[in-house]
N, C-alpha and C. Protein backbone atom coordinates (compact mmCIF):
# COMPACT_ATOMS: atom_id res chain seq x y z
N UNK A 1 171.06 87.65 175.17
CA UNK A 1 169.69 87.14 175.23
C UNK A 1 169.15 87.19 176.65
N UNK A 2 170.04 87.05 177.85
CA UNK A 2 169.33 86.81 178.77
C UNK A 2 169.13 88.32 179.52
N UNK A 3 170.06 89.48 178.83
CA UNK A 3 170.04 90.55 179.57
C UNK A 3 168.38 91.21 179.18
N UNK A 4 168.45 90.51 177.95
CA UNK A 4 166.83 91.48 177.05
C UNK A 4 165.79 90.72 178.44
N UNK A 5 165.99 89.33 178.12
CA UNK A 5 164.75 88.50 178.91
C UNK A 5 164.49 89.38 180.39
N UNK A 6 165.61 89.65 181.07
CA UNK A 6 166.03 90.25 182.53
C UNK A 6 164.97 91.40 182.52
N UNK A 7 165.79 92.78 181.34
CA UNK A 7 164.90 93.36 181.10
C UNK A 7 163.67 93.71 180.32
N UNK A 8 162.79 92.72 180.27
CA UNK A 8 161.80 92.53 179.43
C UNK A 8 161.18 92.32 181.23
N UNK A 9 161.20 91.69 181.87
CA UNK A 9 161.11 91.28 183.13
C UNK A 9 160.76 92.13 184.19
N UNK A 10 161.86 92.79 184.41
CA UNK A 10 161.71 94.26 185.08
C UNK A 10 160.29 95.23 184.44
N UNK A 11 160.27 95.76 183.02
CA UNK A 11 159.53 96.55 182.58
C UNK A 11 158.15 95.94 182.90
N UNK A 12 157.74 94.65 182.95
CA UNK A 12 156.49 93.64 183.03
C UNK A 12 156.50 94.09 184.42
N UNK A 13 157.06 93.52 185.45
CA UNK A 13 156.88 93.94 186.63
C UNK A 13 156.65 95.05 187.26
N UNK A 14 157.31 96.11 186.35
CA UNK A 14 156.58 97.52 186.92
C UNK A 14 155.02 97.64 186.72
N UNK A 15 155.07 97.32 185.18
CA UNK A 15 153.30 97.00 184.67
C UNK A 15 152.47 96.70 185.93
N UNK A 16 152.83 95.80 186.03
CA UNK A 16 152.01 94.62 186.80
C UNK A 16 151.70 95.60 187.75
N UNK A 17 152.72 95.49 189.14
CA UNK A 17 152.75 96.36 190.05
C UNK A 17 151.90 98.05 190.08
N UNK A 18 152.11 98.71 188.60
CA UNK A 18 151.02 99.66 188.68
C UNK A 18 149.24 98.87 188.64
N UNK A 19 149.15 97.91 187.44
CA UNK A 19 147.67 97.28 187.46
C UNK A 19 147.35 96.97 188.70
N UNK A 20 148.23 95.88 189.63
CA UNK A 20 148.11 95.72 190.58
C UNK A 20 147.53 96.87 192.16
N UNK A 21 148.45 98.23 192.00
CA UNK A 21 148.04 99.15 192.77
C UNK A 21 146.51 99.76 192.11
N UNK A 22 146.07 99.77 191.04
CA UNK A 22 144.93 100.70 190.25
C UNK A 22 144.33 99.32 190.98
N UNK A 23 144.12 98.50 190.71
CA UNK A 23 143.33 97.13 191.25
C UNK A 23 142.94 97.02 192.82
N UNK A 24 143.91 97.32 193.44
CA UNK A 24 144.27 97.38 195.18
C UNK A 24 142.89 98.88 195.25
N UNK A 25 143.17 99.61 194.75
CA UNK A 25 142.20 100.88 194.93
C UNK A 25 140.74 100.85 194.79
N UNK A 26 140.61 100.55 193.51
CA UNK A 26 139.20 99.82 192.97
C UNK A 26 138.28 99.15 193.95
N UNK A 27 139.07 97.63 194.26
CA UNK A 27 138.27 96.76 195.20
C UNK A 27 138.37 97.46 196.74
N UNK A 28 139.33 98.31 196.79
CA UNK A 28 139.30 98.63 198.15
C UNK A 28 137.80 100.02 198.24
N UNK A 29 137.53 100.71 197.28
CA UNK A 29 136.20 101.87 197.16
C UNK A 29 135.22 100.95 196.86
N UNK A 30 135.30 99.96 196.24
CA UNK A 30 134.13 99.16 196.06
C UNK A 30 133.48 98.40 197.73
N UNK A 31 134.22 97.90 198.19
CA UNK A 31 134.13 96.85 199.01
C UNK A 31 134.85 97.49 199.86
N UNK A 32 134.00 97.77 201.33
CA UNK A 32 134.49 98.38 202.59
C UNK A 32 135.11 97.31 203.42
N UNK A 33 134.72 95.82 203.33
CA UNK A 33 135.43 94.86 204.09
C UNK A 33 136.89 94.44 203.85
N UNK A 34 137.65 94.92 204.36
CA UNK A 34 138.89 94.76 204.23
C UNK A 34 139.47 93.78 204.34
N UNK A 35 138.74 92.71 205.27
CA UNK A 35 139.21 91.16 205.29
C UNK A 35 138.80 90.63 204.04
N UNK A 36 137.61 90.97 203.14
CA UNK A 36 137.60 90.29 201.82
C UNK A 36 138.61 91.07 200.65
N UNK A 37 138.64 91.44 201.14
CA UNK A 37 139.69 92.56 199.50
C UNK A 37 141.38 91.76 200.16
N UNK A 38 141.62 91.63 201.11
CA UNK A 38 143.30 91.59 201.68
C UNK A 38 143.02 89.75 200.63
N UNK A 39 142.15 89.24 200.80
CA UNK A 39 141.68 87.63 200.27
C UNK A 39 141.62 87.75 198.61
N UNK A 40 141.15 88.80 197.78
CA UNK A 40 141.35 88.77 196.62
C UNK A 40 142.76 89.27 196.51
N UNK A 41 143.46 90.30 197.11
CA UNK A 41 144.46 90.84 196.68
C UNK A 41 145.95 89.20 196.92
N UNK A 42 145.71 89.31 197.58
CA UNK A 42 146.73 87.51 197.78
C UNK A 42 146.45 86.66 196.44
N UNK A 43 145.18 86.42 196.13
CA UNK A 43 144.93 85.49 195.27
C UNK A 43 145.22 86.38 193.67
N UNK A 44 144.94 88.09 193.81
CA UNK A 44 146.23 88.29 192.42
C UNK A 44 147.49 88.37 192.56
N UNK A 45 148.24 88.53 194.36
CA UNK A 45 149.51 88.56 194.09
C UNK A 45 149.97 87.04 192.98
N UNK A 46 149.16 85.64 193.41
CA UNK A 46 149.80 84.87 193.14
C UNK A 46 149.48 84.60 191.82
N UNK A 47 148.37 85.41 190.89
CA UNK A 47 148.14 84.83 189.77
C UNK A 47 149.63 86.04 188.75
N UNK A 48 150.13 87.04 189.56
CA UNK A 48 151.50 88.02 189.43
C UNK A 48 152.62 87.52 188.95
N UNK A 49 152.82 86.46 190.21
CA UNK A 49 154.18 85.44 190.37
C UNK A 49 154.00 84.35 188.98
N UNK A 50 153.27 83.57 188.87
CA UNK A 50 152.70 82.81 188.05
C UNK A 50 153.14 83.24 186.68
N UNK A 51 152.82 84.26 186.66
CA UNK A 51 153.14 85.19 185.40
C UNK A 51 154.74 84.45 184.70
C-alpha cells in the first residue's frame, strides 16, 4: 500500500512540476515584471506542497 501511495506521488509530482513550468512561461510572456511573476510563482510553489 504504501509503495502504490509513494508512487502515485512521484507520477503527481512530475504533473505538477510540468503545469507548474507551462505556468512559469505563461505569466512570465504575459507580464514583463519579473518581481511580480517570482511573487505569484512562490505563492503556487506553496499551493504544490499543500497538495
Amino acid at each position: 500500500m504504501k509503495n502504490i501511495k509513494k508512487y502515485i506521488k512521484k507520477k503527481l509530482s512530475k504533473l505538477y512540476r510540468g503545469i507548474y513550468w507551462i505556468y512559469v512561461y505563461v505569466s512570465c510572456k504575459r507580464t514583463q515584471n519579473i518581481r511580480d511573476s517570482r511573487r505569484k510563482h512562490k505563492s503556487f510553489v506553496y499551493i504544490i506542497n499543500g497538495l
